[in-house]
Protein backbone atom coordinates (compact mmCIF):
# COMPACT_ATOMS: atom_id res chain seq x y z
CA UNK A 1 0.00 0.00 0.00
CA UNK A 2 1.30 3.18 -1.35
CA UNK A 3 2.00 5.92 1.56
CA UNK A 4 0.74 9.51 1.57
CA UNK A 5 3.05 11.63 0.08
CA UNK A 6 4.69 14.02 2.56
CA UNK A 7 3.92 17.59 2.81
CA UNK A 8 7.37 19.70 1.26
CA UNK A 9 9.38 21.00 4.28
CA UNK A 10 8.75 25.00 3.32
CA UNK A 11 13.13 26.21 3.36
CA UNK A 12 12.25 29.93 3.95
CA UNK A 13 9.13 32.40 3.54
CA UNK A 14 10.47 34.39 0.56
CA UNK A 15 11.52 38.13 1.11
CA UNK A 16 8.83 39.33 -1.39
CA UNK A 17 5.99 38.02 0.85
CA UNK A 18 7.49 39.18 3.90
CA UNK A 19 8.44 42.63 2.93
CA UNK A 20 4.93 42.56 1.05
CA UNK A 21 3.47 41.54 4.21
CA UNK A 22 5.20 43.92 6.31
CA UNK A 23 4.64 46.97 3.69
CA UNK A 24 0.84 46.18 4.13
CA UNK A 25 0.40 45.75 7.95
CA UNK A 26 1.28 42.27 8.60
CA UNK A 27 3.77 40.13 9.87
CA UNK A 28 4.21 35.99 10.74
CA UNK A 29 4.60 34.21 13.63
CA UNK A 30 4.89 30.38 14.35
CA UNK A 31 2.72 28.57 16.43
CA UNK A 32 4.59 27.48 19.12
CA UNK A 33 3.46 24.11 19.61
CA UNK A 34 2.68 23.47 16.03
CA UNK A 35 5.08 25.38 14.42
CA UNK A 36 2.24 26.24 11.33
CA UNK A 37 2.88 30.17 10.39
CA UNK A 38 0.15 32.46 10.99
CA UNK A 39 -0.20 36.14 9.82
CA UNK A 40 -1.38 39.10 12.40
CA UNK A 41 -2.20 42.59 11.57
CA UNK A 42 -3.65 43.45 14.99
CA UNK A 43 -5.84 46.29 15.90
CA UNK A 44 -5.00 47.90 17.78
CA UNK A 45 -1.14 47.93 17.09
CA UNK A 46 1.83 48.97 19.22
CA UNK A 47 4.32 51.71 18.19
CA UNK A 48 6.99 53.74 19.78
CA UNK A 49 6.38 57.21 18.50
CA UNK A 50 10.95 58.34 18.15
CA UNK A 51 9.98 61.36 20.29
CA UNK A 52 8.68 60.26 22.88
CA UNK A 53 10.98 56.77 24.40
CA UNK A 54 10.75 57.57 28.20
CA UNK A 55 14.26 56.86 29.47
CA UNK A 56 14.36 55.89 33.48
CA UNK A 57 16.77 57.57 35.60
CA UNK A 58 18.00 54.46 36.43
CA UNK A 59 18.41 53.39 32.92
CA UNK A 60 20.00 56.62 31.99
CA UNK A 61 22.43 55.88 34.63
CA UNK A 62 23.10 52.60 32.78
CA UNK A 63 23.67 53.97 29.85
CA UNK A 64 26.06 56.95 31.15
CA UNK A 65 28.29 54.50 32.97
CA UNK A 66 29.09 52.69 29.42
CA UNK A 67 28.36 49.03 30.92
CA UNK A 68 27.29 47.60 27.57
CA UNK A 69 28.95 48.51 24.20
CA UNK A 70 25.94 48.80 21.70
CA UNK A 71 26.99 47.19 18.11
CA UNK A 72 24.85 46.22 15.29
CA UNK A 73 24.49 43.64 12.90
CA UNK A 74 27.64 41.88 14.30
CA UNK A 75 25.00 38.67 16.02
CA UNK A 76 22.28 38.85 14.08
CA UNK A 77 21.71 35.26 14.34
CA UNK A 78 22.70 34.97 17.96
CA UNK A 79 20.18 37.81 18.88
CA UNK A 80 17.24 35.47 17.18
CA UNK A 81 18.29 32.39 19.09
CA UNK A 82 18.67 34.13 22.36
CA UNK A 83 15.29 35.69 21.44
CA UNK A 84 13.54 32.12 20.59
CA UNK A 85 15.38 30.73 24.46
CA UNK A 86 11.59 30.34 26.13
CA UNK A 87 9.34 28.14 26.85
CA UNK A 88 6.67 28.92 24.33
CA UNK A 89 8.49 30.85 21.36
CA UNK A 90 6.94 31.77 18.45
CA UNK A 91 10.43 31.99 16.47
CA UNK A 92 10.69 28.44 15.06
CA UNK A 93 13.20 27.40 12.60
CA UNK A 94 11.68 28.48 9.33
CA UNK A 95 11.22 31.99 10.94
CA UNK A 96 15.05 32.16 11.61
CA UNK A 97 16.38 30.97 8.28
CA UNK A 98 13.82 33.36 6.59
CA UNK A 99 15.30 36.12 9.02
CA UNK A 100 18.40 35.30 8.18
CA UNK A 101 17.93 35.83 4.26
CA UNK A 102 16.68 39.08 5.10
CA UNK A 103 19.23 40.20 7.10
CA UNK A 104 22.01 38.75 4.01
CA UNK A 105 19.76 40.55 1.73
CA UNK A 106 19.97 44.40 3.97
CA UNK A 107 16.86 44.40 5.12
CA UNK A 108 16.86 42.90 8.96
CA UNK A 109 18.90 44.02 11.37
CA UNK A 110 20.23 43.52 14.89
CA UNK A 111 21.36 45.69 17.54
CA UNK A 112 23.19 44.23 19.95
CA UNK A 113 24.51 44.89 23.94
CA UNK A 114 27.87 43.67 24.61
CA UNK A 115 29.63 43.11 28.33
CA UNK A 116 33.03 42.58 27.03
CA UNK A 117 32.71 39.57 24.67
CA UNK A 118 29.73 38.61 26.11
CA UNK A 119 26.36 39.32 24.31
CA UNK A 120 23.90 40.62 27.24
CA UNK A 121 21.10 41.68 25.18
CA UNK A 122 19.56 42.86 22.26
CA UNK A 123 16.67 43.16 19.78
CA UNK A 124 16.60 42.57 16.41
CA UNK A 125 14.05 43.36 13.09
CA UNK A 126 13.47 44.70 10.05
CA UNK A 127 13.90 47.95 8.68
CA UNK A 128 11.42 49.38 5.09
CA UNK A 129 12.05 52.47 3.99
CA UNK A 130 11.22 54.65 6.70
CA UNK A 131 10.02 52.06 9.41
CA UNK A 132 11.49 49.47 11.42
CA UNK A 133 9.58 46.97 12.55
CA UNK A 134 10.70 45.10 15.86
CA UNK A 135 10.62 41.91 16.03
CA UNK A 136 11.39 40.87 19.53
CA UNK A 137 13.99 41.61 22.27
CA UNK A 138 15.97 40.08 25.42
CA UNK A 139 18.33 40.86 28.48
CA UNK A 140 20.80 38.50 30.28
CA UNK A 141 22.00 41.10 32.18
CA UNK A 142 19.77 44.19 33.55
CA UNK A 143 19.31 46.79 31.05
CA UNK A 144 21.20 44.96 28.37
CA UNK A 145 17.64 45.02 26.22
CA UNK A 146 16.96 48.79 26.99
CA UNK A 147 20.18 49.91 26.35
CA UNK A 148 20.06 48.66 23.09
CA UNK A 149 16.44 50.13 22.42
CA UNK A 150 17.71 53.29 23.03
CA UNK A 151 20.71 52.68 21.06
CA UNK A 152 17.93 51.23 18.07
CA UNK A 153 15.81 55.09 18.81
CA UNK A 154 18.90 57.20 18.41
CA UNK A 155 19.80 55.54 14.93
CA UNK A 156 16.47 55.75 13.80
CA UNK A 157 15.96 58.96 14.41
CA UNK A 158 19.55 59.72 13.18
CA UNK A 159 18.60 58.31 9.91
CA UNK A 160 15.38 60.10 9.35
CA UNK A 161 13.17 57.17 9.84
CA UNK A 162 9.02 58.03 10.62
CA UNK A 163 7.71 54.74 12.58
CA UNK A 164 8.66 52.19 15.13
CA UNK A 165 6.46 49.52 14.89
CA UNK A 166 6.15 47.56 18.37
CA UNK A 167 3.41 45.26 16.86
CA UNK A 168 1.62 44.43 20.16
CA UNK A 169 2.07 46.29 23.86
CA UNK A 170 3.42 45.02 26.88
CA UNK A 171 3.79 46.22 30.35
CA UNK A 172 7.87 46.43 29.86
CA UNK A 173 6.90 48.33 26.33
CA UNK A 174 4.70 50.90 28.23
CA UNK A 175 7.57 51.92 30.74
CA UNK A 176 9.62 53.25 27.51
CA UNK A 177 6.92 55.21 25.65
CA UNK A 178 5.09 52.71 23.98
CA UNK A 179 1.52 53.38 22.78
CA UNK A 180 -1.58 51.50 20.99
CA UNK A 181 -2.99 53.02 18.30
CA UNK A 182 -6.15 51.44 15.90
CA UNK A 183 -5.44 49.99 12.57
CA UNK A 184 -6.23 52.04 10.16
CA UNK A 185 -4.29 55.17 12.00
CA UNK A 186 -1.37 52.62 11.99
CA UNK A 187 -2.13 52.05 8.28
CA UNK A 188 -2.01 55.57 7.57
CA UNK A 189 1.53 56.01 9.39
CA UNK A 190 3.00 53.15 8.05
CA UNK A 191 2.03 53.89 3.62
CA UNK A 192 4.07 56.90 3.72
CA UNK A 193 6.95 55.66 6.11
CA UNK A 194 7.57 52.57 3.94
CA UNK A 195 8.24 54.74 0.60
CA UNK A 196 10.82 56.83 2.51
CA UNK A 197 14.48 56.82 1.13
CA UNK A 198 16.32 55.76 4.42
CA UNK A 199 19.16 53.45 5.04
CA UNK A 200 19.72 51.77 8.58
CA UNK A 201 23.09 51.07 8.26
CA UNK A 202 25.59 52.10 6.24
């Protein structure tokens, strides 16, 4: 008796769906049990608005005493898998190697906390025209993740972009300016942002 034939093993979501998806309000994310990718555009949707990251006196006092040098694109793969280190994670494989393209191809980035040669923190995600759109973030060390979201503000900014894209809003999120705003307002922030003429990194 003949057996089923076994569904493909997808290698990588192609960069012209995700930067398609991205461009038009969405973005993936794994099922973390399943591993099946699902597309979100949420309403309402979380954004850092470049003037207004609230910086904690404690935090600025971080960042003042130089504990963590700040480099990006220099991990960009490490960030992801430190990331994806939690119980339920929706960064499975596919989403990784699919990052990983993007970031060979210019498009995702990483910025990255350092404590000597030890990687403390960092975020990573990708960058369209005039809007970055974060992916996800961690800390081994206090501050090592909020460092390097300041760090990720100041180059934006720097570099003329228009939106920071948060996709959802957490507690943490809130305590550094974070705000939810409906759909279609995002919608209208993010057509013009995307056809901007900005470069994250040189």
């Amino acid at each position: 008796m003949a057996r089923p034939a076994r569904k493909p093993v997808q290698s990588i979501i192609e960069p012209e769906i995700l930067l398609g998806a991205y461009a038009s309000g969405w973005f993936p994310m794994a099922d973390s049990k399943e591993g099946e990718i699902r597309w979100y555009s949420p309403d309402a949707r979380g954004i850092i608005p470049l003037d207004r990251l609230k910086v904690s006196r404690s935090l600025n006092q971080t960042i003042r005493k130089k504990l963590f040098e700040v480099r990006i694109d220099t991990a960009f793969e490490a960030v992801m898998r430190a990331c994806a280190e939690r119980e339920d994670t929706w960064i499975s494989e596919l989403i990784i190697r699919s990052y990983l393209n993007l970031f060979r191809l210019g498009y995702a980035h990483s910025v990255e906390s350092w404590s000597g040669e030890t990687l403390a923190g960092g975020l990573y995600g990708v960058a369209l025209g005039g809007a970055f759109f974060g992916e996800s973030m961690f800390s081994r060390k206090r501050d090592a993740s909020k460092v390097a979201l300041v760090h990720l503000v100041q180059q934006l900014r720097s570099r003329n972009f228009e939106l920071l894209d948060t996709q959802f809003v957490t507690p943490h999120l809130i305590t550094l300016g974070a705000s939810e705003v409906p759909r279609d307002q995002y919608l209208r922030l993010l057509k013009p942002a995307v056809h901007r003429d900005c470069s994250f990194a040189d």
